[in-house]
Protein backbone atom coordinates (compact mmCIF):
# COMPACT_ATOMS: atom_id res chain seq x y z
CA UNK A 1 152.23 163.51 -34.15
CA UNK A 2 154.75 161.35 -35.88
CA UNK A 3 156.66 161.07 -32.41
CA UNK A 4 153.30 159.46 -31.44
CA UNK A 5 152.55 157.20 -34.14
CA UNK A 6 156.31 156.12 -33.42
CA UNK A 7 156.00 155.06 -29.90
CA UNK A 8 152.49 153.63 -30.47
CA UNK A 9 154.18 151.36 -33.54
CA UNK A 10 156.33 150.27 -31.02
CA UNK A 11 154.16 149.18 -28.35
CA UNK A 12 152.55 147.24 -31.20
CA UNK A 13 155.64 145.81 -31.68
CA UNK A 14 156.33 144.46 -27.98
CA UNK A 15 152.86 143.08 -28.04
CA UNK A 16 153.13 141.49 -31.08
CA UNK A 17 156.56 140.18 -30.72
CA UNK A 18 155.22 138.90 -27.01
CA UNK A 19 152.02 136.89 -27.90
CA UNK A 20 153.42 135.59 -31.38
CA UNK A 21 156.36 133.91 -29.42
CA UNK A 22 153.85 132.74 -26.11
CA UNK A 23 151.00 131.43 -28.70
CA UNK A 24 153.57 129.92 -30.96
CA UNK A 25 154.70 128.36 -28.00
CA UNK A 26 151.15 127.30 -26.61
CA UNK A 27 150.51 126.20 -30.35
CA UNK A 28 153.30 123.62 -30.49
CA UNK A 29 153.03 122.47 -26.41
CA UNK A 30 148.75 121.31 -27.81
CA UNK A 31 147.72 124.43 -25.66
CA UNK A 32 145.19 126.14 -28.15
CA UNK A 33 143.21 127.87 -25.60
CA UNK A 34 146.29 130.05 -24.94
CA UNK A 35 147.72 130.01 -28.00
CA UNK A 36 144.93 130.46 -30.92
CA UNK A 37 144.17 133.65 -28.64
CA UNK A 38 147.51 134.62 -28.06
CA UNK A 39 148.37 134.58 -32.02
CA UNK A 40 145.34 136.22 -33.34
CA UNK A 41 146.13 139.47 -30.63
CA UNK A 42 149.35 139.29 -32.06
CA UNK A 43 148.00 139.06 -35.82
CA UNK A 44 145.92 142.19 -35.18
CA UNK A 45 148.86 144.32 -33.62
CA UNK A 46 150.81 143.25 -36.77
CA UNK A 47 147.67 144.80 -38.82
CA UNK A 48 147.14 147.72 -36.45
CA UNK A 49 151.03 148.41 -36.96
CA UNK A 50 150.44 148.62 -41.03
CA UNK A 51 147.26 150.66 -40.53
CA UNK A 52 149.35 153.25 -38.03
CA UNK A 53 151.57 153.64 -40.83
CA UNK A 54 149.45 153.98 -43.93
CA UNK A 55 146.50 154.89 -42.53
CA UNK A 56 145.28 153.20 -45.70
CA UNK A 57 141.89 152.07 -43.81
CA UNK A 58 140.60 154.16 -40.88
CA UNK A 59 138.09 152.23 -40.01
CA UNK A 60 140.20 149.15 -39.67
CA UNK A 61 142.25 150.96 -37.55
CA UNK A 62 140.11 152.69 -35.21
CA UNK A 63 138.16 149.18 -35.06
CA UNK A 64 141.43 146.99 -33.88
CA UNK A 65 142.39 150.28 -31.80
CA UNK A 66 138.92 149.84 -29.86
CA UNK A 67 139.37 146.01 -29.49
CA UNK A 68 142.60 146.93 -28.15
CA UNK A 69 141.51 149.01 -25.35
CA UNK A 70 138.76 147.07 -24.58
CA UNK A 71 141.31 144.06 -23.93
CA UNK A 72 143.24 146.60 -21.71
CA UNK A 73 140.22 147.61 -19.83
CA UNK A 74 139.59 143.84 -19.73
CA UNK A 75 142.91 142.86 -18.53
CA UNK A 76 142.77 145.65 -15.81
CA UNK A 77 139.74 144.04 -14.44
CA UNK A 78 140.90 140.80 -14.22
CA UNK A 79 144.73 141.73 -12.42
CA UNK A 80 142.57 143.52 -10.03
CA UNK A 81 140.07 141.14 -9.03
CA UNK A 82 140.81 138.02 -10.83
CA UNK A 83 138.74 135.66 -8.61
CA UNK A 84 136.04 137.68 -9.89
CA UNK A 85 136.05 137.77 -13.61
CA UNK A 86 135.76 140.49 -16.03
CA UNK A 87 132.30 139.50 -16.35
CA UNK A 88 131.13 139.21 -13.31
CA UNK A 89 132.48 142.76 -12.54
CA UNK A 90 129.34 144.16 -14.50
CA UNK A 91 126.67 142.09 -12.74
CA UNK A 92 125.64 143.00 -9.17
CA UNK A 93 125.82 140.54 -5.84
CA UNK A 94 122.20 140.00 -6.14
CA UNK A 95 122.57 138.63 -9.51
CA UNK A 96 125.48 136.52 -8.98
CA UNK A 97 123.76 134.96 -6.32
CA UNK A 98 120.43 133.76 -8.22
CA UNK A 99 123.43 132.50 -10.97
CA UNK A 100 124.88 130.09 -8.04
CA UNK A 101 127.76 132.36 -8.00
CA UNK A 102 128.08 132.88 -4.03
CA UNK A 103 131.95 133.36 -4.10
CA UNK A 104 132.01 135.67 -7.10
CA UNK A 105 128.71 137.74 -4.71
CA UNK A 106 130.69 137.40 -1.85
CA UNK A 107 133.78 139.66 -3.19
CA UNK A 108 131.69 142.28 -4.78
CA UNK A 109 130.07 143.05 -1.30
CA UNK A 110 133.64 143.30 0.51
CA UNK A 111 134.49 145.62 -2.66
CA UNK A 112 131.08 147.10 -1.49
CA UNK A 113 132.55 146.87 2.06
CA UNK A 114 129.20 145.51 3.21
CA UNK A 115 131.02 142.86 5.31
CA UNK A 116 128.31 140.82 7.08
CA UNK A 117 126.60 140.02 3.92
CA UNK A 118 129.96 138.33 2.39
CA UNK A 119 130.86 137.41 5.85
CA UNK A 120 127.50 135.80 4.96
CA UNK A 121 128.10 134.14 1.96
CA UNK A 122 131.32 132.96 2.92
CA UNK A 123 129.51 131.04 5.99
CA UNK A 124 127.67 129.07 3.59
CA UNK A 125 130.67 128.37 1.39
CA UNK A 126 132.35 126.84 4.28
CA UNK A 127 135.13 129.30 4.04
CA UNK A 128 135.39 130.70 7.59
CA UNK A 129 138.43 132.33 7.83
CA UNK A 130 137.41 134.69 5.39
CA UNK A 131 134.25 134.96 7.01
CA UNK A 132 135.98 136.12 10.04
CA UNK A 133 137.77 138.29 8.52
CA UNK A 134 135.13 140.55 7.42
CA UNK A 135 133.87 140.05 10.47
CA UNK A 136 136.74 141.82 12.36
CA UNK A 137 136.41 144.65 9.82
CA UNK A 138 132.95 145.11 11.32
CA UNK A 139 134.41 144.70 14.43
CA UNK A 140 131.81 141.93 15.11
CA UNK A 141 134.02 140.58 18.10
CA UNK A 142 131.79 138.37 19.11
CA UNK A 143 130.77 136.88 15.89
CA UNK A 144 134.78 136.39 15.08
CA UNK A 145 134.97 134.22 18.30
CA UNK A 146 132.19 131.94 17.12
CA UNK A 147 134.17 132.04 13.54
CA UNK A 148 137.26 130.78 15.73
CA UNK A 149 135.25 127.93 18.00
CA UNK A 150 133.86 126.35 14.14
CA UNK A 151 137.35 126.30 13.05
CA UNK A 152 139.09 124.89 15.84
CA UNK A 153 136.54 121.67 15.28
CA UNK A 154 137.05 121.74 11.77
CA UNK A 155 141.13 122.61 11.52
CA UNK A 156 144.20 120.21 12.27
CA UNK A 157 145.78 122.84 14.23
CA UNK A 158 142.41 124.21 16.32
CA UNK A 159 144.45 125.13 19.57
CA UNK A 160 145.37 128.17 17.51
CA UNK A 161 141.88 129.20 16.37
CA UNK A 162 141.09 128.23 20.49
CA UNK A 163 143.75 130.29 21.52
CA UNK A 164 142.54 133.21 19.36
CA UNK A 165 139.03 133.01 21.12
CA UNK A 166 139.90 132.99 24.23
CA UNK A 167 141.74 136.56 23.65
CA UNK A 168 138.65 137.66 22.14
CA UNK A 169 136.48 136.47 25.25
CA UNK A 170 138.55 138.01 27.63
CA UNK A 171 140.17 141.10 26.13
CA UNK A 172 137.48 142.54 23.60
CA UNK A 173 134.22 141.11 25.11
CA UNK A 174 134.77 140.67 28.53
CA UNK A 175 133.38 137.53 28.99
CA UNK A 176 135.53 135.39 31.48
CA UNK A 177 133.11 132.62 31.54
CA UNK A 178 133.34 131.80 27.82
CA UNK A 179 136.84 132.70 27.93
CA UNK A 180 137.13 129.70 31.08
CA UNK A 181 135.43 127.25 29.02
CA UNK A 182 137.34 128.07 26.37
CA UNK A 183 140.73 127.56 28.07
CA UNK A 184 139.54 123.93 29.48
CA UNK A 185 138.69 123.12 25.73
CA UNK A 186 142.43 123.94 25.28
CA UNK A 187 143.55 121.95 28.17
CA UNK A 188 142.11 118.95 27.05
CA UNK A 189 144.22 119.39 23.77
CA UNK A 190 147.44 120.61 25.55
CA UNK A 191 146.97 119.48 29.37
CA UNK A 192 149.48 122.62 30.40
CA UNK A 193 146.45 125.09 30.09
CA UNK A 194 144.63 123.50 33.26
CA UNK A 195 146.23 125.89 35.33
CA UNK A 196 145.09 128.88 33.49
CA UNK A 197 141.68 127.47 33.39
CA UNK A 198 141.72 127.21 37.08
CA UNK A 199 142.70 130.82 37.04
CA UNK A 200 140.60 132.39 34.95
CA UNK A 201 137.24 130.40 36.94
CA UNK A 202 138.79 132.14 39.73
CA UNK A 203 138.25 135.30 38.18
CA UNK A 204 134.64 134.22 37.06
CA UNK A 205 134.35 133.53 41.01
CA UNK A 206 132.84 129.26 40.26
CA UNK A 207 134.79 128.28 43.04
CA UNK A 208 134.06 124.53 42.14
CA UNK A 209 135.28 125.16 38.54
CA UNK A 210 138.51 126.36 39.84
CA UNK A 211 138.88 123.62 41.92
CA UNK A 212 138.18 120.84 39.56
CA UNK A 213 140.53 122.37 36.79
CA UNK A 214 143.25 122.86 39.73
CA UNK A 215 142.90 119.08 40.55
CA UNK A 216 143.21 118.16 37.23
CA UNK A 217 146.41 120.25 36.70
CA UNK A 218 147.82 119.06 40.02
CA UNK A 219 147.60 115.92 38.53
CA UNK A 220 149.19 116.88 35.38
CA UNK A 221 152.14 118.23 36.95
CA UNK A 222 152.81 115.81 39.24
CA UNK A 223 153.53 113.14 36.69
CA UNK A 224 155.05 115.39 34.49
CA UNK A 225 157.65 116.25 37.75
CA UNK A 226 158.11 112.44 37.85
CA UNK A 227 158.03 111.39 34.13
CA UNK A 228 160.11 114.88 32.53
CA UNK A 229 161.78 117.01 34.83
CA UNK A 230 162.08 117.97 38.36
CA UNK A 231 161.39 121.49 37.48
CA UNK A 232 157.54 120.81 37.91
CA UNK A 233 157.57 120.23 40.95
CA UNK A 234 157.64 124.03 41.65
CA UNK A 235 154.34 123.68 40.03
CA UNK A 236 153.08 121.27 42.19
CA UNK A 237 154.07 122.96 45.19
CA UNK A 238 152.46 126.03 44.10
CA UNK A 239 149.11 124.15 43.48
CA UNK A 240 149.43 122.56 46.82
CA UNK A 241 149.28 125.58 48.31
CA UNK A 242 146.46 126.90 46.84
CA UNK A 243 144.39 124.07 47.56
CA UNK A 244 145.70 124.53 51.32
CA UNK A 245 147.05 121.10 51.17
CA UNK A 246 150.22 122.67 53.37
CA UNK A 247 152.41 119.81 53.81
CA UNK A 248 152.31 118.35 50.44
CA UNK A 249 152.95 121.73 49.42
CA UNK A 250 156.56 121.32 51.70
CA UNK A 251 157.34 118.25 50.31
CA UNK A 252 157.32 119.49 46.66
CA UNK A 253 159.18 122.72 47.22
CA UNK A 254 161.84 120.02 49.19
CA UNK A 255 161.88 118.09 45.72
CA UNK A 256 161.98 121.23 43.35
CA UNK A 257 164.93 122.62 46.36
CA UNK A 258 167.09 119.31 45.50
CA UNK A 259 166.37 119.38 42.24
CA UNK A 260 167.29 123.34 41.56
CA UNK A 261 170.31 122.36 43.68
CA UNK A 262 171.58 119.51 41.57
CA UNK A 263 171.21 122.20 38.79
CA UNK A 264 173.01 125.07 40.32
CA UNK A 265 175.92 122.34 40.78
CA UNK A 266 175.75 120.69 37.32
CA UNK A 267 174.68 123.79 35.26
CA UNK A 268 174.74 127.22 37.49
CA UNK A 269 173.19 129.70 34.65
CA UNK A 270 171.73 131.39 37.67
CA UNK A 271 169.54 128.50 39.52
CA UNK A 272 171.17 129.83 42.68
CA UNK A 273 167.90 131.78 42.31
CA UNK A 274 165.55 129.49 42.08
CA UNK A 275 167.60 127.63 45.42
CA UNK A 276 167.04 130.80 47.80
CA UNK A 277 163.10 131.60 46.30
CA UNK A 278 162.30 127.71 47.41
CA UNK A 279 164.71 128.32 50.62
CA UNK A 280 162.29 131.19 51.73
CA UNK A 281 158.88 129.70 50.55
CA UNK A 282 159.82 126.35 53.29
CA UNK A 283 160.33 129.54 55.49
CA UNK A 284 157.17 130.93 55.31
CA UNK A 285 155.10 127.94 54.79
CA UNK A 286 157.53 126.25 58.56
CA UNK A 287 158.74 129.16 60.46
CA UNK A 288 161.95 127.18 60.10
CA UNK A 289 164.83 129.39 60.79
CA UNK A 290 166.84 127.23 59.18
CA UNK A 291 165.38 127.85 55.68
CA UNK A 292 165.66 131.41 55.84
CA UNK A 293 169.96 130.95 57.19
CA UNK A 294 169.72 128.87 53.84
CA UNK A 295 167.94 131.14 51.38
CA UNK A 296 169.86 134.00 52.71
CA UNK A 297 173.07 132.12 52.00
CA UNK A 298 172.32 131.58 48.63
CA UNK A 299 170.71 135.05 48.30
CA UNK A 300 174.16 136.30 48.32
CA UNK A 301 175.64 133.66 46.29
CA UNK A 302 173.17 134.81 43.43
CA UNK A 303 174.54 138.10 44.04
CA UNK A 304 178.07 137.12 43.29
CA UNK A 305 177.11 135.07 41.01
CA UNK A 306 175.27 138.54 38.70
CA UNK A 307 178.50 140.33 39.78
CA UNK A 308 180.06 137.72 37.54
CA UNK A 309 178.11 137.64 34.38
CA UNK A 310 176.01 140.78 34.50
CA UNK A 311 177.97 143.87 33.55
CA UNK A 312 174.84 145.86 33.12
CA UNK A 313 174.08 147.39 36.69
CA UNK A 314 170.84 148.74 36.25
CA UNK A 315 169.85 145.37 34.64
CA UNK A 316 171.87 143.52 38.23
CA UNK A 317 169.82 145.82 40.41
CA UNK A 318 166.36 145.13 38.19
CA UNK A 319 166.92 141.30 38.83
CA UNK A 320 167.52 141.59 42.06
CA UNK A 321 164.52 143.38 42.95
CA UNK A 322 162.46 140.54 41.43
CA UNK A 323 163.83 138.13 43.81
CA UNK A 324 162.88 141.10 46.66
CA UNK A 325 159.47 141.72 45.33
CA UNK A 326 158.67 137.79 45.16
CA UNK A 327 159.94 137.66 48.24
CA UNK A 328 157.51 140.43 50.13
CA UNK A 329 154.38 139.31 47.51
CA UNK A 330 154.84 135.45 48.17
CA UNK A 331 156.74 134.79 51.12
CA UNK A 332 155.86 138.27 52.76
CA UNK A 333 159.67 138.42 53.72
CA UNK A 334 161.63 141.22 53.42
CA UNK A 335 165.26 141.05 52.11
């Protein structure tokens, strides 16, 4: 017992040393919401230490050792939730909703884990992104994609919150079209996503979609080949020959071929690659035997050139059968 009353003397004595020296301090800085409050707990653990040692007035102390748990209890509450309140913790959602209180409503339903109705509330606060939230931990896919589509109008940064949709569309609903329409809302924001958007309106099957969105990025990459770097005109070529357009699609891969060649020259870093790929596509797309002498030619220069800087051989022999596999999927060639 008097090992007790020791330890509990001390704890009094930490809290009273700790909110005599913070309220002092709030006292003399003008703060006398912290520190009239901060001295009188300290006060009463000075009292409460006299009355644990006397014992001269037990109902003194088992008053101040109430007030003091009750303060505990109270400061429990509010680490845990202190958005919330320690009042509010005693009053239900429905309550602190007729009070105006939508936010404080909202978190006692997640704590409640009934999600849509704070997912709910949070709607009409205007605070989406926790609204989507408890929206994925419904797993309310489609209702987090909607979340995502408000916030990309109403954020600096939407392409994200566009980006994030589109994943949803296509990977956890399904839905290719939204996921399409999506994408071209991106490409208008960052033009490089026209491409995609042709792509995926391929995979809807709109035909005239796809076609649009592939002019457009034809477009794109065209005068970023002429205005950036030569590297897009790979791009172009590539479009080119999906829109059957076969001999602008030569031209380009003759642009991107002198322009991976100035590379190789300048740079190397393995753009011998990228020399026999473009030597083989003006193969397939002229039946020139020329191209293919060529992009066998510098077929084997890559090889050297991996004997070189590639100790690895599994990792030699896995590059190398990229350049064979593009070769039989896109050029139908085999090497």
């Amino acid at each position: 017992m008097i090992i007790l009353k020791i330890l509990f003397i001390l704890v009094l004595l930490g809290i009273a040393a700790v909110t005599l020296f913070v309220g002092g301090l709030a006292v003399w800085a003008k703060n006398y919401k912290l520190g009239i409050p901060s001295c009188g707990i300290g006060i009463l653990a000075l009292i409460e230490i006299y009355e644990t040692a006397t014992y001269a007035h037990p109902f003194i102390f088992w008053l101040i050792f109430l007030a003091f748990v009750l303060m505990g209890i109270a400061a429990t509450l509010y680490v845990m939730e202190p958005e919330l309140g320690v009042i509010n913790w005693f009053k239900s959602p429905e309550q602190l909703i007729k009070e105006g209180k939508k936010d404080k409503a909202a978190i006692k339903y997640r704590r409640k884990k009934k999600w849509r109705e704070a997912a709910k509330l949070y709607e009409e606060l205007g605070w989406y992104v926790s609204a989507s939230i408890c929206y994925e931990e419904l797993g309310d896919w489609k209702e987090v994609a909607r979340i995502y589509e408000i916030l990309a109008e109403k954020e600096e940064h939407g392409d994200y919150y566009l980006r994030r949709a589109k994943e949803i569309y296509e990977e956890k609903l399904g839905d290719l079209k939204k996921a399409a329409e999506i994408l071209e809302r991106l490409a208008k924001i960052e033009e490089w996503y026209w491409d995609d958007a042709a792509k995926m309106w391929e995979k809807v099957g709109d035909k005239e979609r796809a076609l649009k969105c592939w002019e457009t990025a034809l477009e794109v990459n065209k005068r970023r080949a002429i205005e950036e770097d030569g590297v897009f005109w790979s791009d172009v070529a590539d479009i080119c020959e999906r829109l059957g357009r076969i001999e602008e699609a030569i031209e380009a891969y003759k642009k991107f071929l002198e322009y991976a060649e100035k590379m190789d020259e300048e740079e190397g870093k393995g753009w011998i690659r990228h020399v026999a790929e473009t030597y083989y596509a003006l193969y397939r797309l002229t039946k020139d035997e020329e191209f293919k002498k060529k992009g066998d030619e510098a077929f084997e220069k890559y090889k050297k050139y991996l004997d070189e800087v590639v100790v690895d051989e599994n990792y030699k022999q896995q590059l190398l059968e990229e350049v064979k596999r593009w070769q039989k999927e896109r050029v139908e060639l085999e090497i």
